[in-house]
N, C-alpha and C. Protein backbone atom coordinates (compact mmCIF):
# COMPACT_ATOMS: atom_id res chain seq x y z
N UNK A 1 -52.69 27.87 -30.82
CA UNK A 1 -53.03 27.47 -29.45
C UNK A 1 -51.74 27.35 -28.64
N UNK A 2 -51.66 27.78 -27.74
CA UNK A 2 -50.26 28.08 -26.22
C UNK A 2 -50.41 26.52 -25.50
N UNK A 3 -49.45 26.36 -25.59
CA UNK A 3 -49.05 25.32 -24.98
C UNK A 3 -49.50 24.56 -24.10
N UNK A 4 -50.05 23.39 -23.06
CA UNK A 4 -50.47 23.70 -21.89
C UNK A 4 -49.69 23.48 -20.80
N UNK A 5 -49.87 24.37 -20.28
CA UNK A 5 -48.80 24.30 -18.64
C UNK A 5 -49.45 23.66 -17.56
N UNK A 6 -47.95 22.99 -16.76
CA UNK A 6 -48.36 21.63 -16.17
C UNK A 6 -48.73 22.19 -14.93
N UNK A 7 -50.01 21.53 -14.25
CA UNK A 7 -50.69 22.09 -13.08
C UNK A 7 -49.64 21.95 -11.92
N UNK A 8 -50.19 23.25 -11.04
CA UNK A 8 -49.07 23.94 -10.11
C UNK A 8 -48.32 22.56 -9.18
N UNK A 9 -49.39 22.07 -8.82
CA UNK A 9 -49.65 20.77 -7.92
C UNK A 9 -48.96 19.46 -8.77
N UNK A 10 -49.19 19.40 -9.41
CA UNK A 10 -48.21 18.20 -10.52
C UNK A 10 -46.93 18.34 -10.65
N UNK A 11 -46.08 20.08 -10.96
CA UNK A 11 -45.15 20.27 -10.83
C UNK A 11 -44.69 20.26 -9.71
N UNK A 12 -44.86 20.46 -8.77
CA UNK A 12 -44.15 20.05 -7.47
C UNK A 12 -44.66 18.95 -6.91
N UNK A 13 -45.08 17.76 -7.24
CA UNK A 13 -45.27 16.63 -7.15
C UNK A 13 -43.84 16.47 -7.97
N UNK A 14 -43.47 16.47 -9.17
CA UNK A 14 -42.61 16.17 -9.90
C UNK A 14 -41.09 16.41 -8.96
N UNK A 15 -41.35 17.90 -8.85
CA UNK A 15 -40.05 18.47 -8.10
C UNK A 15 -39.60 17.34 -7.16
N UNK A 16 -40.80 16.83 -6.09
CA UNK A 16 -40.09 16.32 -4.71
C UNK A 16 -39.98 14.99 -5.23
N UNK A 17 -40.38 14.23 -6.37
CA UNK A 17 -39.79 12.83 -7.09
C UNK A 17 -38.32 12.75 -7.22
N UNK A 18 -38.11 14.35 -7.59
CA UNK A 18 -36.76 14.56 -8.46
C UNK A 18 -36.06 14.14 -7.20
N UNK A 19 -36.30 15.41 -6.43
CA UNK A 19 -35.34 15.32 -5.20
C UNK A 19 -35.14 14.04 -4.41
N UNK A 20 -36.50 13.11 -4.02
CA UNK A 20 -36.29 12.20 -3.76
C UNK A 20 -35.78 10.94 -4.33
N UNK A 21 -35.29 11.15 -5.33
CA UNK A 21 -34.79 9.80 -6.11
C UNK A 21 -33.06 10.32 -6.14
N UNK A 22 -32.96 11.86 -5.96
CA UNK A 22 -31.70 11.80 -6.19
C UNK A 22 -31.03 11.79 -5.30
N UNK A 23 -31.55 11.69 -3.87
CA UNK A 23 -31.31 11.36 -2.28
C UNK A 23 -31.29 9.97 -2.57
N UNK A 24 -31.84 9.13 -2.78
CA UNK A 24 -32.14 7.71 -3.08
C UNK A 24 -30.84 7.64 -3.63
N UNK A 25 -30.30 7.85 -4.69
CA UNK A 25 -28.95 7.88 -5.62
C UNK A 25 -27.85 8.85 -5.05
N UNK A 26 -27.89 9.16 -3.86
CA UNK A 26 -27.00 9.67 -3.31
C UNK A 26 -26.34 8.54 -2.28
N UNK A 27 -27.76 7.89 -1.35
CA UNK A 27 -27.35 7.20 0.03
C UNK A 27 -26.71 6.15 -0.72
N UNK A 28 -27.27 5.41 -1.66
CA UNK A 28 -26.94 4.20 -2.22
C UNK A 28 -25.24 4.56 -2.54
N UNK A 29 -24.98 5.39 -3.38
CA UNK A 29 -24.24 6.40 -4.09
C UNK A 29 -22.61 5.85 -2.63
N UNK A 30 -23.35 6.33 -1.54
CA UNK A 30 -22.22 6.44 -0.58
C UNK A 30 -21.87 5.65 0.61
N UNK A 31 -22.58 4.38 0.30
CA UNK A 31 -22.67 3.28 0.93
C UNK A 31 -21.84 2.17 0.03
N UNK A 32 -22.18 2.55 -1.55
CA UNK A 32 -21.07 1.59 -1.95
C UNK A 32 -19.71 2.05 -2.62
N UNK A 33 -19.40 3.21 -2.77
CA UNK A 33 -18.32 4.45 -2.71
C UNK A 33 -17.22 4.27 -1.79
N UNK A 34 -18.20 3.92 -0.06
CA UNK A 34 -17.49 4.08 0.72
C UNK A 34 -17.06 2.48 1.43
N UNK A 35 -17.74 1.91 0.73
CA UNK A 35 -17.04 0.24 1.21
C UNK A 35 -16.58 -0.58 -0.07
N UNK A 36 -16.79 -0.15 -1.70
CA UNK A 36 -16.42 -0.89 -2.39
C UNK A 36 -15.54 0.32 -3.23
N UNK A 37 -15.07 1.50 -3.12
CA UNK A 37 -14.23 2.39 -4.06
C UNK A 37 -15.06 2.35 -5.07
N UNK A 38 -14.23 3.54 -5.49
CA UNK A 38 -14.56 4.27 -7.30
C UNK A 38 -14.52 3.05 -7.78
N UNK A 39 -13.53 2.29 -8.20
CA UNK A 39 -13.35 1.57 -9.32
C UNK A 39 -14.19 0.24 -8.79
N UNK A 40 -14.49 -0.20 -8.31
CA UNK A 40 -15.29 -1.33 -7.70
C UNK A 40 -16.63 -0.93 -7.76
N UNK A 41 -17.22 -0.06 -7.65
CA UNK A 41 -18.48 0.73 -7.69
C UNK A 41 -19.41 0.92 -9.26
N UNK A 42 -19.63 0.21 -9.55
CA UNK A 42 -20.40 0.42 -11.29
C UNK A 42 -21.81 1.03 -11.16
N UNK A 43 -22.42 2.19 -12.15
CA UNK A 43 -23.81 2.76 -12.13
C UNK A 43 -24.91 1.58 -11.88
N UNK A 44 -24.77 0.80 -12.69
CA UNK A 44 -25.81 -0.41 -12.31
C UNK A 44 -25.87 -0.63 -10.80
N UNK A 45 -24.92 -0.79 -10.00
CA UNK A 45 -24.88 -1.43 -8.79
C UNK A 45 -25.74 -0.45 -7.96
N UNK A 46 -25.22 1.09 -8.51
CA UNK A 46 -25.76 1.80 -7.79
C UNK A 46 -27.34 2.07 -7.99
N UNK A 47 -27.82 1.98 -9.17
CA UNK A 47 -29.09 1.76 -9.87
C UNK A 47 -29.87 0.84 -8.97
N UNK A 48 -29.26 -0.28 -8.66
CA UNK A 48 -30.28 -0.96 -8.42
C UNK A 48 -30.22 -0.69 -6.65
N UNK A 49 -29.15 -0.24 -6.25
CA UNK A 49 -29.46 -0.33 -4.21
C UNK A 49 -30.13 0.88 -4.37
N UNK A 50 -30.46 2.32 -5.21
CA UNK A 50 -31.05 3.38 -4.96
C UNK A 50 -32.58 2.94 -5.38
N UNK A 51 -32.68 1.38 -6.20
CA UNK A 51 -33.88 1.19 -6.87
C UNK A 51 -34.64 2.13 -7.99
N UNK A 52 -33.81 2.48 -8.65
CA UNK A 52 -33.91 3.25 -9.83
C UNK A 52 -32.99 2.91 -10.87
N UNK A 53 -33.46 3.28 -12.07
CA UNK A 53 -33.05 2.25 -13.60
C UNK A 53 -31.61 3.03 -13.96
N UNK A 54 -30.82 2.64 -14.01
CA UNK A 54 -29.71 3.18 -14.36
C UNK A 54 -29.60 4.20 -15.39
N UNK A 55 -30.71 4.66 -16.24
CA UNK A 55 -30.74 5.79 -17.17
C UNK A 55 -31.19 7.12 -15.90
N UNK A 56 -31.91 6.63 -15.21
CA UNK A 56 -32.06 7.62 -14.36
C UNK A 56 -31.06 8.17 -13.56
N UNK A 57 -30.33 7.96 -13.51
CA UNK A 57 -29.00 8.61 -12.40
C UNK A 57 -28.70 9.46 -13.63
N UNK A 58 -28.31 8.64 -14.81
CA UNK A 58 -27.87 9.88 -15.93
C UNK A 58 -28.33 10.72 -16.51
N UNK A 59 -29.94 10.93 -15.98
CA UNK A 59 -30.31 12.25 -16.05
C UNK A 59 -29.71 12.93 -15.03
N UNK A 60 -29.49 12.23 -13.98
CA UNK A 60 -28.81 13.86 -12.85
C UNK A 60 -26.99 13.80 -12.81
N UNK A 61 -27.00 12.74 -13.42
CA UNK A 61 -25.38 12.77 -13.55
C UNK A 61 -25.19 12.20 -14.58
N UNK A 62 -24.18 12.71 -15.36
CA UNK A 62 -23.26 12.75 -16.89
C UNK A 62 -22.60 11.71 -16.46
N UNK A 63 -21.72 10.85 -15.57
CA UNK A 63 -20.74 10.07 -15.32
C UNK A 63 -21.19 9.71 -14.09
N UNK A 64 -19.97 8.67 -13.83
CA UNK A 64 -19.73 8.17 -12.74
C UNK A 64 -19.16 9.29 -11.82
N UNK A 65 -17.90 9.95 -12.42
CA UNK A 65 -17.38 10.39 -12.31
C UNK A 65 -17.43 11.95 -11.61
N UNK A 66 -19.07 12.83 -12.49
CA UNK A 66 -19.61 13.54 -11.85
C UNK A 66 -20.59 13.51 -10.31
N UNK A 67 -21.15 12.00 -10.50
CA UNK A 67 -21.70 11.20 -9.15
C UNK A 67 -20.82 11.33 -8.11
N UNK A 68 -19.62 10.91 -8.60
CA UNK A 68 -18.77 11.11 -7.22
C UNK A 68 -18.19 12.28 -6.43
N UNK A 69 -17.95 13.17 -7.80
CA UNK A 69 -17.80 14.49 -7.64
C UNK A 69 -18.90 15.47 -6.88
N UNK A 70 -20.29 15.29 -7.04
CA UNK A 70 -21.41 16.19 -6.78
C UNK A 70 -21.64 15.43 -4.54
N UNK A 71 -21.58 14.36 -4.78
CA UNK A 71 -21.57 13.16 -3.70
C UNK A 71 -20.81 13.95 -2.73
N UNK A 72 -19.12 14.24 -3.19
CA UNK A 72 -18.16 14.51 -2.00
C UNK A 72 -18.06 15.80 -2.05
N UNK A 73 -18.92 16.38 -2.09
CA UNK A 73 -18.85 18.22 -2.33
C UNK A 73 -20.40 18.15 -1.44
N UNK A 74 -20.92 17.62 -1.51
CA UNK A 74 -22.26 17.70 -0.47
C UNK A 74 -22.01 16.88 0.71
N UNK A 75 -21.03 15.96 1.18
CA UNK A 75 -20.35 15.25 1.92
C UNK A 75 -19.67 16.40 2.90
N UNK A 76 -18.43 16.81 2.17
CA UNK A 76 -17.47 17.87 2.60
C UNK A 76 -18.14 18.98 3.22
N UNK A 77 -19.42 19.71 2.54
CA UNK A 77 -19.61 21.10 2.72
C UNK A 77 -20.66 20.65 4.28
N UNK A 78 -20.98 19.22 4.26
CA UNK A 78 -21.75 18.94 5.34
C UNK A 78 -20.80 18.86 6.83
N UNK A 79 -19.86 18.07 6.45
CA UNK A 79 -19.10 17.59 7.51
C UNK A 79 -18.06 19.38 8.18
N UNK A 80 -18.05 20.10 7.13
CA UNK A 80 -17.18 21.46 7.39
C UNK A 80 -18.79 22.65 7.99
N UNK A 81 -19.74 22.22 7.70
CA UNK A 81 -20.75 22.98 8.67
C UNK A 81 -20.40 22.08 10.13
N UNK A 82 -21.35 21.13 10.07
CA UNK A 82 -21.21 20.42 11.21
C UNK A 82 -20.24 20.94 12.09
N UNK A 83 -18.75 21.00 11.81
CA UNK A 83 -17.72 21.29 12.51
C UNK A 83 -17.11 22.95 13.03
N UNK A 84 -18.03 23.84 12.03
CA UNK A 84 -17.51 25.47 12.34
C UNK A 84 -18.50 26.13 12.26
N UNK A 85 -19.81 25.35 12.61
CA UNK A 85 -20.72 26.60 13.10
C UNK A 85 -20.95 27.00 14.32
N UNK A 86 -20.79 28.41 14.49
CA UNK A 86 -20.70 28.70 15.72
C UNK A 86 -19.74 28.50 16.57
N UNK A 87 -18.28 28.13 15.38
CA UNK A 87 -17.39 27.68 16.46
C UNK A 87 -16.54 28.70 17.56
N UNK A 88 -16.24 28.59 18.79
CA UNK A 88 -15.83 28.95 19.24
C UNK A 88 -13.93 29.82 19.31
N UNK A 89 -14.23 30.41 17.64
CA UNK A 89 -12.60 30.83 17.78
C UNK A 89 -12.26 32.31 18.43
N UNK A 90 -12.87 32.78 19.57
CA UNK A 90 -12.13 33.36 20.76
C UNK A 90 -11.55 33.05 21.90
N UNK A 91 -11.98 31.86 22.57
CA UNK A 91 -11.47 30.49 23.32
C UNK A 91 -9.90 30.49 22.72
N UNK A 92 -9.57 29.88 24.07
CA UNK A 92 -7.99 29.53 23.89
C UNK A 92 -7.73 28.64 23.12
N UNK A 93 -6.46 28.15 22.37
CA UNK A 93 -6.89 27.08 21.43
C UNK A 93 -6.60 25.64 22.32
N UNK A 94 -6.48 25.50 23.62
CA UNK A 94 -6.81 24.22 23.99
C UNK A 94 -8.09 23.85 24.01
N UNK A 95 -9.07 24.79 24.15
CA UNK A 95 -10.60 24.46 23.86
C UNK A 95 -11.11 24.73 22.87
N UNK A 96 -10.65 25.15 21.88
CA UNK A 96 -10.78 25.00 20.58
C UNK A 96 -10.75 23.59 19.92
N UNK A 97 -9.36 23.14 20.20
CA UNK A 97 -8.88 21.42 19.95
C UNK A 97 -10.00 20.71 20.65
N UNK A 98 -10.67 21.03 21.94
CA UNK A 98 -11.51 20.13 22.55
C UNK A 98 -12.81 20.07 21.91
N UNK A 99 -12.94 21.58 21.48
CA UNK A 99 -14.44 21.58 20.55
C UNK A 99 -14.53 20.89 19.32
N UNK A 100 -13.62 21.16 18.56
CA UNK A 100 -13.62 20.20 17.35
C UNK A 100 -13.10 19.33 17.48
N UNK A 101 -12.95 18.24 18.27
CA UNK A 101 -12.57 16.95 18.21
C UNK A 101 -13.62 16.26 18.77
N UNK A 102 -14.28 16.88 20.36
CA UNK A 102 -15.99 16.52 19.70
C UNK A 102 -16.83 16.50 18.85
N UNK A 103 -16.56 17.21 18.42
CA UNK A 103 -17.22 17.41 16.91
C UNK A 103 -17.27 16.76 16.20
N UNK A 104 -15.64 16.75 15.64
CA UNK A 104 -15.70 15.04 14.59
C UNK A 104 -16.04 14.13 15.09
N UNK A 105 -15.89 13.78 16.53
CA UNK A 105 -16.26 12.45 17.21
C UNK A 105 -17.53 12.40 16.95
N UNK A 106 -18.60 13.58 17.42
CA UNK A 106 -19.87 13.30 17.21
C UNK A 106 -20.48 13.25 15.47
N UNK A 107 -19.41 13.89 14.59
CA UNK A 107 -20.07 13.84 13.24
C UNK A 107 -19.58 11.96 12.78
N UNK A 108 -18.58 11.65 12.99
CA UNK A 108 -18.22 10.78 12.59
C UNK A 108 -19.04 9.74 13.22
N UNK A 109 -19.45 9.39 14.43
CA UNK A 109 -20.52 8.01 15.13
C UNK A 109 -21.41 8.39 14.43
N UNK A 110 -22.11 9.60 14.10
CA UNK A 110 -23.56 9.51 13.59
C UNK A 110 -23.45 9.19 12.09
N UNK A 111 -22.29 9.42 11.16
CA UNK A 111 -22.14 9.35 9.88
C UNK A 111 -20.87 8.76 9.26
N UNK A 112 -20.56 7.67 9.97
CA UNK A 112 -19.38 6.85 10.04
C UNK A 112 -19.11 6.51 7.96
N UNK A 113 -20.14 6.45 7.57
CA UNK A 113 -19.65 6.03 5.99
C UNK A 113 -19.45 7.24 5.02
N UNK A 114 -20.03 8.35 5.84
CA UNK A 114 -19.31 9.73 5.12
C UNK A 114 -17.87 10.14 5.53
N UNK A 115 -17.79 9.96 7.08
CA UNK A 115 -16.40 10.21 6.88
C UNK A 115 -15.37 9.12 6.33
N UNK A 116 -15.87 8.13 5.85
CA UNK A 116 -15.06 6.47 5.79
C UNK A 116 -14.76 7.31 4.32
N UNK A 117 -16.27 7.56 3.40
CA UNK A 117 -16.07 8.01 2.23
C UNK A 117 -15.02 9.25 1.39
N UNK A 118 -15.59 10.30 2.24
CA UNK A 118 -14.07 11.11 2.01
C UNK A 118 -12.47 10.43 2.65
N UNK A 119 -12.43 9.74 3.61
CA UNK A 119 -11.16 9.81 3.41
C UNK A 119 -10.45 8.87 2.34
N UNK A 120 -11.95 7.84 1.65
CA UNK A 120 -10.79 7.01 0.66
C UNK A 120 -10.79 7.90 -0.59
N UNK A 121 -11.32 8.92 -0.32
CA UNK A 121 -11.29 9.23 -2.27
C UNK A 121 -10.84 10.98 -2.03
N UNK A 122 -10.27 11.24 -1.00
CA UNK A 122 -10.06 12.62 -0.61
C UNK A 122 -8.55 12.95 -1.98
N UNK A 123 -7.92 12.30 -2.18
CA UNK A 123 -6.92 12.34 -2.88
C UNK A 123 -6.99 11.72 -3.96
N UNK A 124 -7.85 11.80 -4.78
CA UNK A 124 -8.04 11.06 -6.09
C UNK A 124 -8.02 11.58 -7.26
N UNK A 125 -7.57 11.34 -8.23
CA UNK A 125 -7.30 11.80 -9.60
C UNK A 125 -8.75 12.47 -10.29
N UNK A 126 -9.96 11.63 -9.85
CA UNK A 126 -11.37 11.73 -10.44
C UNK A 126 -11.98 13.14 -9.89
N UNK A 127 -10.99 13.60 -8.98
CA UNK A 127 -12.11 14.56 -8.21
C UNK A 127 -11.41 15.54 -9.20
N UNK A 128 -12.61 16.52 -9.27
CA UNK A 128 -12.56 17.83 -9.85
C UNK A 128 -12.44 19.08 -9.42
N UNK A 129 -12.05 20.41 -10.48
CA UNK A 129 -11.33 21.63 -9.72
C UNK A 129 -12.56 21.67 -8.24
N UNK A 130 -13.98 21.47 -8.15
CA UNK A 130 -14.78 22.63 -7.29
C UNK A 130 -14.51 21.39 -5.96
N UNK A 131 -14.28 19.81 -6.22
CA UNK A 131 -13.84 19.12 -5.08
C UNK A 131 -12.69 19.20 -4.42
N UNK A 132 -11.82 19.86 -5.57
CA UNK A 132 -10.10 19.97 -4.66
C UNK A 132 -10.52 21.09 -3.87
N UNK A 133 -11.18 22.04 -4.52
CA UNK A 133 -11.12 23.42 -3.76
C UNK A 133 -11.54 23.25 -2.48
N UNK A 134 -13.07 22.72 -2.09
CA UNK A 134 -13.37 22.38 -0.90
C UNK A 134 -12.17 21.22 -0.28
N UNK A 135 -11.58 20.56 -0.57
CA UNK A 135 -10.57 20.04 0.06
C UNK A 135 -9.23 20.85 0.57
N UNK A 136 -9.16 21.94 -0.10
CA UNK A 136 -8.23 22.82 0.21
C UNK A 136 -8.29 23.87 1.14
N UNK A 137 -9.89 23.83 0.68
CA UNK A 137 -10.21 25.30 1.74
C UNK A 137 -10.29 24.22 3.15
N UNK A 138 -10.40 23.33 3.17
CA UNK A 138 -10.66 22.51 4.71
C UNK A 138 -9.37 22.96 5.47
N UNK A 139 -8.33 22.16 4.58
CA UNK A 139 -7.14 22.08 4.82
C UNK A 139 -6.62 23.19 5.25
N UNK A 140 -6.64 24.60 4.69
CA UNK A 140 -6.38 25.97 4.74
C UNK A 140 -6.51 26.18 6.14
N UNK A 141 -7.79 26.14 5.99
CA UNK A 141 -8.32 26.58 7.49
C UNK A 141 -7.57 25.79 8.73
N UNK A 142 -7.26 24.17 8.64
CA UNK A 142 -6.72 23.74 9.96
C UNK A 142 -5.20 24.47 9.62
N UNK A 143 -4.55 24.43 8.62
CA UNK A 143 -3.37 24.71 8.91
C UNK A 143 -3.19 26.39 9.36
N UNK A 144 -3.87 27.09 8.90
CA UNK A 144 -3.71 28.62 9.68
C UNK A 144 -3.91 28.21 11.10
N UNK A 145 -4.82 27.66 11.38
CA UNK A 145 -5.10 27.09 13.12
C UNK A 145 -3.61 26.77 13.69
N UNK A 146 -3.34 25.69 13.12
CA UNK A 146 -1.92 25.15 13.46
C UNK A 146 -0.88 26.53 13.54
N UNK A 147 -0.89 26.91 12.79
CA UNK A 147 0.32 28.00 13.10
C UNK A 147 0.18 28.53 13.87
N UNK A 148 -0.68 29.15 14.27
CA UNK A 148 -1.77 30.20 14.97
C UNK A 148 -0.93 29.72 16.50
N UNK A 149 -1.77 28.23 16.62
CA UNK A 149 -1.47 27.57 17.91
C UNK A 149 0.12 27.45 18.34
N UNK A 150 0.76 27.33 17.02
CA UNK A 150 2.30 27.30 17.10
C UNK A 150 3.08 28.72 17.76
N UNK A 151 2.72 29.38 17.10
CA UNK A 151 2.77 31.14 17.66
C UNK A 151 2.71 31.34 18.85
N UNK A 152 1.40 31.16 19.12
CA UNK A 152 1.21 30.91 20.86
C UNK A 152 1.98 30.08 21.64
N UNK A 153 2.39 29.34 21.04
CA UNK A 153 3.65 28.76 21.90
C UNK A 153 2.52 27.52 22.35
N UNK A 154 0.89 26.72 21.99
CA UNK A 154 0.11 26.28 22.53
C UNK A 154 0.59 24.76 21.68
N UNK A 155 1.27 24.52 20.45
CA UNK A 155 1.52 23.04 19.93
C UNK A 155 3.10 23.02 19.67
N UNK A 156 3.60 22.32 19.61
CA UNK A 156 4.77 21.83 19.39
C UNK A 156 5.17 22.31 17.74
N UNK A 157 6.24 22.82 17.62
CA UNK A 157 7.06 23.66 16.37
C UNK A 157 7.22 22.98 15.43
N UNK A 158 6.18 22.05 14.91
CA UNK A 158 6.34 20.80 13.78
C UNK A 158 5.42 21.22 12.66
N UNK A 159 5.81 20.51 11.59
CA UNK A 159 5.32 20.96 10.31
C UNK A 159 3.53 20.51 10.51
N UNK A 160 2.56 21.17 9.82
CA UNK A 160 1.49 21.29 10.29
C UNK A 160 0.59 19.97 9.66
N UNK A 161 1.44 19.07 8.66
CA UNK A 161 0.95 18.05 8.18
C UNK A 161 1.33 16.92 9.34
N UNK A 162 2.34 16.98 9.66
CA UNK A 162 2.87 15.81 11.20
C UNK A 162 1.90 15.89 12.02
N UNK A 163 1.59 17.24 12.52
CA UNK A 163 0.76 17.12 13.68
C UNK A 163 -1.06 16.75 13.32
N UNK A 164 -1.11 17.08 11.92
CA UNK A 164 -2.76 16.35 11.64
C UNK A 164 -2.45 14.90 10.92
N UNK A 165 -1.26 14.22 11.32
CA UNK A 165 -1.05 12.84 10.80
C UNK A 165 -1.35 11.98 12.12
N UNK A 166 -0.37 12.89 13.04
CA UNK A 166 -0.79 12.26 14.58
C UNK A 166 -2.16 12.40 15.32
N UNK A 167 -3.13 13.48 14.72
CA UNK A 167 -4.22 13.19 15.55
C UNK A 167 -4.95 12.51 14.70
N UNK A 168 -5.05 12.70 12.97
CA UNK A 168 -5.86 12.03 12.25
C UNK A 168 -5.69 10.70 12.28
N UNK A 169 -4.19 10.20 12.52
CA UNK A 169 -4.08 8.80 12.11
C UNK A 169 -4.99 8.27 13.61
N UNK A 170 -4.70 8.50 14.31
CA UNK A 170 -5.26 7.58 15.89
C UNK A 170 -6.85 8.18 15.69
N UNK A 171 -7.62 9.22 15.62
CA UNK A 171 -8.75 9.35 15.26
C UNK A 171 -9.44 8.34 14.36
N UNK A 172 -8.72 8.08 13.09
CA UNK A 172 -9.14 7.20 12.26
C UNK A 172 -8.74 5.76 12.77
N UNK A 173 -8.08 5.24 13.82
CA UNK A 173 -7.69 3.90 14.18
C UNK A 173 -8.79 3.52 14.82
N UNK A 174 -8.97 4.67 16.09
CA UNK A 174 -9.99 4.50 17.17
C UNK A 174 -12.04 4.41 16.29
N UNK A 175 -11.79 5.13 15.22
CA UNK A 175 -13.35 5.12 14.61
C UNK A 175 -13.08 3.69 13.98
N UNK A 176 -12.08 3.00 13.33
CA UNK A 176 -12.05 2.02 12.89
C UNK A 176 -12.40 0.88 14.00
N UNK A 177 -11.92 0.76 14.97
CA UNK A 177 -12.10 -0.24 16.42
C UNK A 177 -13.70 0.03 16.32
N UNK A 178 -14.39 1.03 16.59
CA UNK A 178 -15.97 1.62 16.88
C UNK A 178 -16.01 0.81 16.02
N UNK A 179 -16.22 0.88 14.60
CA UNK A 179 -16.82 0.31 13.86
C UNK A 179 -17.03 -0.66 13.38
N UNK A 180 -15.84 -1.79 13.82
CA UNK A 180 -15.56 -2.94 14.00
C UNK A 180 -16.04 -3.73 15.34
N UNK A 181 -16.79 -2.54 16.46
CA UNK A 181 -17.42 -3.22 17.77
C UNK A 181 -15.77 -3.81 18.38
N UNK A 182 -14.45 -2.90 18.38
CA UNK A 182 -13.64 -3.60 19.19
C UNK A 182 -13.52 -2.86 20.51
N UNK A 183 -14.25 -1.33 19.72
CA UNK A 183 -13.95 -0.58 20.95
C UNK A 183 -15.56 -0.02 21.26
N UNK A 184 -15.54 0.43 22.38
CA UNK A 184 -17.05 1.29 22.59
C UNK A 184 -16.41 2.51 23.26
N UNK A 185 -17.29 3.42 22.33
CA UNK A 185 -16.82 5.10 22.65
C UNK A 185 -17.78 5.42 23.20
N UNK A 186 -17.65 5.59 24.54
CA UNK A 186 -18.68 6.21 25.23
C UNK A 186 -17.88 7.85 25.61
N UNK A 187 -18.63 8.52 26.26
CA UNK A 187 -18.22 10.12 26.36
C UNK A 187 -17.13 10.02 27.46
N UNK A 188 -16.99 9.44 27.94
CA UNK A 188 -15.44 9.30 28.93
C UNK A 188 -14.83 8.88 28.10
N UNK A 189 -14.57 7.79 27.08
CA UNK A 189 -13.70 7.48 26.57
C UNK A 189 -12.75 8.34 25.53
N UNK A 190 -13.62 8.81 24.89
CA UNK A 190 -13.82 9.84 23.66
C UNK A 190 -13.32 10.96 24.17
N UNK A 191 -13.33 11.29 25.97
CA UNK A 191 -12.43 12.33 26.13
C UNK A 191 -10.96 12.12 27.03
N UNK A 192 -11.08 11.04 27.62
CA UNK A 192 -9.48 10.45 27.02
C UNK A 192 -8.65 10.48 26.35
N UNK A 193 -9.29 9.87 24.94
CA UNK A 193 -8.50 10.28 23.46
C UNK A 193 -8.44 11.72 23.09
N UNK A 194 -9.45 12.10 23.25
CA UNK A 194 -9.02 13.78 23.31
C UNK A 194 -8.26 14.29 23.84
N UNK A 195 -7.65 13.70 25.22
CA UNK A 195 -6.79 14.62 26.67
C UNK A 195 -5.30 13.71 25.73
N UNK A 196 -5.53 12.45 25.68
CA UNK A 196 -4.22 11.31 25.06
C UNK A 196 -3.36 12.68 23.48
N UNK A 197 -4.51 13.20 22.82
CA UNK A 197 -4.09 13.45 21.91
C UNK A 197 -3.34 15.05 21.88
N UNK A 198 -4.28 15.98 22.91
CA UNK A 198 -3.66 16.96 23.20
C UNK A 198 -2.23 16.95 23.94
N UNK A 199 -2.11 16.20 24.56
CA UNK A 199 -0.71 15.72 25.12
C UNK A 199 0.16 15.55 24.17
N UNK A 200 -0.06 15.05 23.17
CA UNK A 200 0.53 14.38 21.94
C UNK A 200 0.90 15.70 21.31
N UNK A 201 0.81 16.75 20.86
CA UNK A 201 0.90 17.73 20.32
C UNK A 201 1.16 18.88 21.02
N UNK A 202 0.95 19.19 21.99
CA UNK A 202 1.00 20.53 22.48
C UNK A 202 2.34 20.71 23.30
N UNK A 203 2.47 21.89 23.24
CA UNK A 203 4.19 22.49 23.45
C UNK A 203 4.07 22.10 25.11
């Protein structure tokens, strides 16, 4: 006698459990990732804010370690759509700089603990070859930009890590104020810091 196979309707009942529990173990996943770190962060903790038994995460993840890994690779590949689809690279690159800095502005207010999350664990020993890579290819891409813009004579002749220290660091000061309610970013403000920062950089 053949086996019996599980009705069509049961299996994809099953499927969207899967998926939904491992969304469940994702949000939880990056809420306490991104305010308590790797090492502060234990499966249990996360078990119980996703409301699922801690054997269950280790069916979809081997480690902690892979959790965090699978987490900031669906993080990254989100935040690098968000930011270059459709982007405008025939534009001069002063409106280039203007497009993607709305961009992050608008990815970052709507998803303030994803970007909080990559930047504490963007440089971490735990991440693995397919997380450096997407960290590299990010990187790749702004720094060809940077030269690009340098060429043109459109940013100032500085090494291409200085000039994403100066817009990242005040980007990340100003989302820190937002998020702390010291500052309110409304769309005038937000392009202030945009006009403040292009000043800051450009030849």
């Amino acid at each position: 006698m053949s086996p019996a196979r599980p009705h069509p309707e049961r299996a994809h009942d099953d499927k969207d459990v899967g998926a939904d529990k491992r969304e469940a173990i994702f949000a939880a996943a990056l809420e306490l990732f991104a305010e308590r770190g790797f090492h502060g962060t234990a499966v249990p903790l996360v078990a119980e804010k996703a409301k699922v038994g801690a054997g269950t995460i280790y069916r979809y993840f081997e480690s902690k370690e892979a959790l965090v890994n699978a987490l900031y690779q669906a993080e990254k590949r989100q935040m690098l759509d968000a930011l270059l689809a459709d982007f405008p690279f025939d534009k001069p690159h002063r409106e280039q700089f203007r497009v993607f800095f709305q961009r992050m502005a608008g990815y970052a207010k709507t998803r303030p603990l994803s970007v909080r999350f990559m930047e504490l664990h963007h440089h971490q020993p735990y991440l693995d070859d397919a997380s450096r890579h997407l960290e590299e290819h990010g990187n790749t891409m702004i720094e060809s930009w940077i030269h690009a813009a340098i060429e043109a004579e459109a940013l100032k002749d500085l090494p291409p890590a200085i000039l994403v220290s100066v817009v990242w660091g005040v980007f990340l000061g100003v989302l820190k104020g937002w998020s702390e309610e010291r500052l309110h970013l409304d769309d005038k403000t937000l392009h202030a810091v945009e006009q403040c920062l292009w000043e800051a950089i450009r030849r």
